[in-house]
N, C-alpha and C. Protein backbone atom coordinates (compact mmCIF):
# COMPACT_ATOMS: atom_id res chain seq x y z
N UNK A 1 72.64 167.72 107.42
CA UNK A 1 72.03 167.43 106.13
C UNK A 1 72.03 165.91 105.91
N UNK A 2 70.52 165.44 105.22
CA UNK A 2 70.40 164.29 105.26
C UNK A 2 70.89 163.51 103.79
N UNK A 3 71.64 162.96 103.44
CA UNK A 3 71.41 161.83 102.33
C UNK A 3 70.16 161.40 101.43
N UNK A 4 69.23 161.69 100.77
CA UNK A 4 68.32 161.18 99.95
C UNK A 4 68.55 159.52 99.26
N UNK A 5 68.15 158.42 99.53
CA UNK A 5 68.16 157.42 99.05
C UNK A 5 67.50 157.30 97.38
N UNK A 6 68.78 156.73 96.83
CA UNK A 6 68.03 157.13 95.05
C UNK A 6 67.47 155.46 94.81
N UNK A 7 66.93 155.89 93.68
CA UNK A 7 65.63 154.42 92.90
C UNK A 7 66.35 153.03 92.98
N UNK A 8 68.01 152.88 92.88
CA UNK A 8 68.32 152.09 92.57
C UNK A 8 68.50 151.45 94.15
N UNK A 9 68.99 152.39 94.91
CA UNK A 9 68.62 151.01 96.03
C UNK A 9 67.66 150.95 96.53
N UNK A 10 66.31 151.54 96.73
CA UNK A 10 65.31 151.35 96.47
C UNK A 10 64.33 149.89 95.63
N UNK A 11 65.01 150.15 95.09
CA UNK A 11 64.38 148.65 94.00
C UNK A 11 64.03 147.17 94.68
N UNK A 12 63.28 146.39 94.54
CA UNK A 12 62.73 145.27 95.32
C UNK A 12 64.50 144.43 94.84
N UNK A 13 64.69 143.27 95.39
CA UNK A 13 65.50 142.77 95.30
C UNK A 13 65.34 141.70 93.81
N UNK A 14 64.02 140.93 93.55
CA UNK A 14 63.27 140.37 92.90
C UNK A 14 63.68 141.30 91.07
N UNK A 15 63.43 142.38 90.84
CA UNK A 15 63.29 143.14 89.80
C UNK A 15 65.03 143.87 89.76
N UNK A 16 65.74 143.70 90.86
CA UNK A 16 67.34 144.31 90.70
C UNK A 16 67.70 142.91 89.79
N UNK A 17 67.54 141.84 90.52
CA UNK A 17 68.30 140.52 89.73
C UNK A 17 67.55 140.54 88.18
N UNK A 18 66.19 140.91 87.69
CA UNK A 18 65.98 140.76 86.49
C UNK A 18 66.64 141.81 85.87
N UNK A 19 67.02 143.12 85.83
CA UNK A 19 67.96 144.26 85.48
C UNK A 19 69.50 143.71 85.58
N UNK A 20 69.67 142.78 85.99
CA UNK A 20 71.18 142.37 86.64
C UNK A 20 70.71 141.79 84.66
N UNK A 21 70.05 140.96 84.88
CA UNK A 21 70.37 139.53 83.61
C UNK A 21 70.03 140.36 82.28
N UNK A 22 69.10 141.44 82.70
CA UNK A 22 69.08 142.09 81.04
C UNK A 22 70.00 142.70 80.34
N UNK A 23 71.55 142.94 80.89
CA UNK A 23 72.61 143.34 80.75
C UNK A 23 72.96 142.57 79.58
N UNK A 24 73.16 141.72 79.23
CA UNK A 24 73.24 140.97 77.93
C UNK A 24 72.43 141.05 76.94
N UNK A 25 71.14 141.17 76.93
CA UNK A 25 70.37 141.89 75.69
C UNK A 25 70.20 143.28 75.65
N UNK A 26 70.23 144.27 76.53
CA UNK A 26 69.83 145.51 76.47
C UNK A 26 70.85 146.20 76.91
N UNK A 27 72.30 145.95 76.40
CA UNK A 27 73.17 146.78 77.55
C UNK A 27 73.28 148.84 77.38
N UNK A 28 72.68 149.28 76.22
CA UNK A 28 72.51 150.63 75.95
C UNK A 28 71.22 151.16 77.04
N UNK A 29 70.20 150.38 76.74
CA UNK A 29 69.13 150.73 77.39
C UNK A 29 69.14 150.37 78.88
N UNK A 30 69.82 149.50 79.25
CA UNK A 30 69.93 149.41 80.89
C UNK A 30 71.07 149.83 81.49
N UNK A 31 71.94 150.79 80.53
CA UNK A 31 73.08 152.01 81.01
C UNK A 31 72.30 152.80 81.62
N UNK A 32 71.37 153.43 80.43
CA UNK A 32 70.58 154.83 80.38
C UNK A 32 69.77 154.47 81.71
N UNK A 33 69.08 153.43 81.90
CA UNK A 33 68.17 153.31 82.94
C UNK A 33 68.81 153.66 84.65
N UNK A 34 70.05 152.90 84.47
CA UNK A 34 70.76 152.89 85.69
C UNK A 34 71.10 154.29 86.00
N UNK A 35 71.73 155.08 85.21
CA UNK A 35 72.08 156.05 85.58
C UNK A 35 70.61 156.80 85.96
N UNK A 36 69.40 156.58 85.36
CA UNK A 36 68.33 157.62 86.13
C UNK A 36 67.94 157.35 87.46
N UNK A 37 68.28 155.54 87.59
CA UNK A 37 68.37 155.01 89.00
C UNK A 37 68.65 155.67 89.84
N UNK A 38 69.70 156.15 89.41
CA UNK A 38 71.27 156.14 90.63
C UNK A 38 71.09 157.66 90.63
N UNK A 39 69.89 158.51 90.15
CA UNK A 39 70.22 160.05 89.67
C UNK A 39 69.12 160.65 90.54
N UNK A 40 67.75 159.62 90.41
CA UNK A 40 66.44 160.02 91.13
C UNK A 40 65.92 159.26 92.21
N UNK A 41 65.35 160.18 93.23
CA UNK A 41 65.14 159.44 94.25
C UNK A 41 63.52 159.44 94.22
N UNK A 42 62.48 159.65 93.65
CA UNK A 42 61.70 159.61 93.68
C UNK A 42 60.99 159.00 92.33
N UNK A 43 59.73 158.65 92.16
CA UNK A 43 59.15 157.48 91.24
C UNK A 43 58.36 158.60 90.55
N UNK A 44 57.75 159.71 90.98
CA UNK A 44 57.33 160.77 90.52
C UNK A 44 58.63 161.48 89.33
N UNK A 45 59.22 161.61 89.61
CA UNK A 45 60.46 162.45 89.53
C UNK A 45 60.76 161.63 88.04
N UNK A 46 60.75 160.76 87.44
CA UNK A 46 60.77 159.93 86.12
C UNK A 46 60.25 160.23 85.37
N UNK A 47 60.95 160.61 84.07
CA UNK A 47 60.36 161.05 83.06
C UNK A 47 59.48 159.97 82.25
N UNK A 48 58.22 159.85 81.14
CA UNK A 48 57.78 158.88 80.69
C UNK A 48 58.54 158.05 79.67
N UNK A 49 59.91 158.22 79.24
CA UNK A 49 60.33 157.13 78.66
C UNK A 49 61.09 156.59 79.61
N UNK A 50 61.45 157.18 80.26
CA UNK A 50 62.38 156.20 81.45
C UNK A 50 61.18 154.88 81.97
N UNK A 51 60.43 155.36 82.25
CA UNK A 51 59.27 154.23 82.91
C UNK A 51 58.77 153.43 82.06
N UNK A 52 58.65 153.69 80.93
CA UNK A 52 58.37 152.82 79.80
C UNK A 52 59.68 152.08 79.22
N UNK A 53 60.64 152.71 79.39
CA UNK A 53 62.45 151.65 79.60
C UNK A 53 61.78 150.61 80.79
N UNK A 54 61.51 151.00 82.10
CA UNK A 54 61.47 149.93 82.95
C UNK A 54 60.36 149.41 82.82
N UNK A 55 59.27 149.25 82.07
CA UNK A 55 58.21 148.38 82.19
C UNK A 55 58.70 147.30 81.21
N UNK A 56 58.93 147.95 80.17
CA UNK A 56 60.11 147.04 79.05
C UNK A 56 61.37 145.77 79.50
N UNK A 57 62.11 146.29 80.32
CA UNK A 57 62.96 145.96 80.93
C UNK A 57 62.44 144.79 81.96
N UNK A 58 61.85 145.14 82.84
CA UNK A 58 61.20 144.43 83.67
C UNK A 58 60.04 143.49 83.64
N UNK A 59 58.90 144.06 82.84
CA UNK A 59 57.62 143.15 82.12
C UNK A 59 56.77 143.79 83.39
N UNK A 60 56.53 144.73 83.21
CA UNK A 60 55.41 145.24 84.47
C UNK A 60 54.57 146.34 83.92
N UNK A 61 53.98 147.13 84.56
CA UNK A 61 53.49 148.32 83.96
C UNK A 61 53.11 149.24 85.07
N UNK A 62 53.29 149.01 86.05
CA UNK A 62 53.18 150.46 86.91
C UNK A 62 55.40 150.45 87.48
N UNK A 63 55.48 151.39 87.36
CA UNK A 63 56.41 151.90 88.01
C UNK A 63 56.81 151.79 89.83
N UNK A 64 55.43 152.14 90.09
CA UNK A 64 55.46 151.86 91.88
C UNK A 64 55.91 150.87 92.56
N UNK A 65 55.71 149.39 91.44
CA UNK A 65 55.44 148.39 92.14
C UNK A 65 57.34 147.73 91.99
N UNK A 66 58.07 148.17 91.36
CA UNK A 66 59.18 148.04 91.36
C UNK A 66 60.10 148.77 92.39
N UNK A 67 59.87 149.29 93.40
CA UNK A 67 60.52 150.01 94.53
C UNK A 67 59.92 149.99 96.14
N UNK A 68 60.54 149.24 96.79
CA UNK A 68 60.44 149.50 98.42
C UNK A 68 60.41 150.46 98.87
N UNK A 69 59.54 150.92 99.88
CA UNK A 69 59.31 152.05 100.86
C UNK A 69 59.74 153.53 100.10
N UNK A 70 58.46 153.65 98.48
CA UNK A 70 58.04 154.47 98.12
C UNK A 70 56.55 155.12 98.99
């Protein structure tokens, strides 16, 4: 049985360090986020406020473009 790699290490390196620094303004909302990180391994698999947490969080608007070898 294989291991599934979840969102959070997944994540470009670029958009982990901006989630690193939002820890000081958003620390409720980038709990909640981490843990869906660390919970889902797929970008499909995200519910729509979670993705709208990370477009927020991040300043982006597609979801895809925040994760490696989706």
């Amino acid at each position: 049985m294989y291991k599934t790699i979840n969102l959070y290490h997944r994540l470009k390196p670029h958009y982990l360090n901006i989630l690193q620094s939002q820890n000081l303004n958003h620390p409720d909302l980038l709990g909640r986020v981490m843990d869906v990180l660390e919970t889902q391994s797929f970008v499909c698999e995200l519910i729509y406020k979670d993705v709208i947490a990370l477009n927020f969080l991040l300043g982006g608007t597609n979801a895809f473009e925040y994760f490696k070898d989706v």
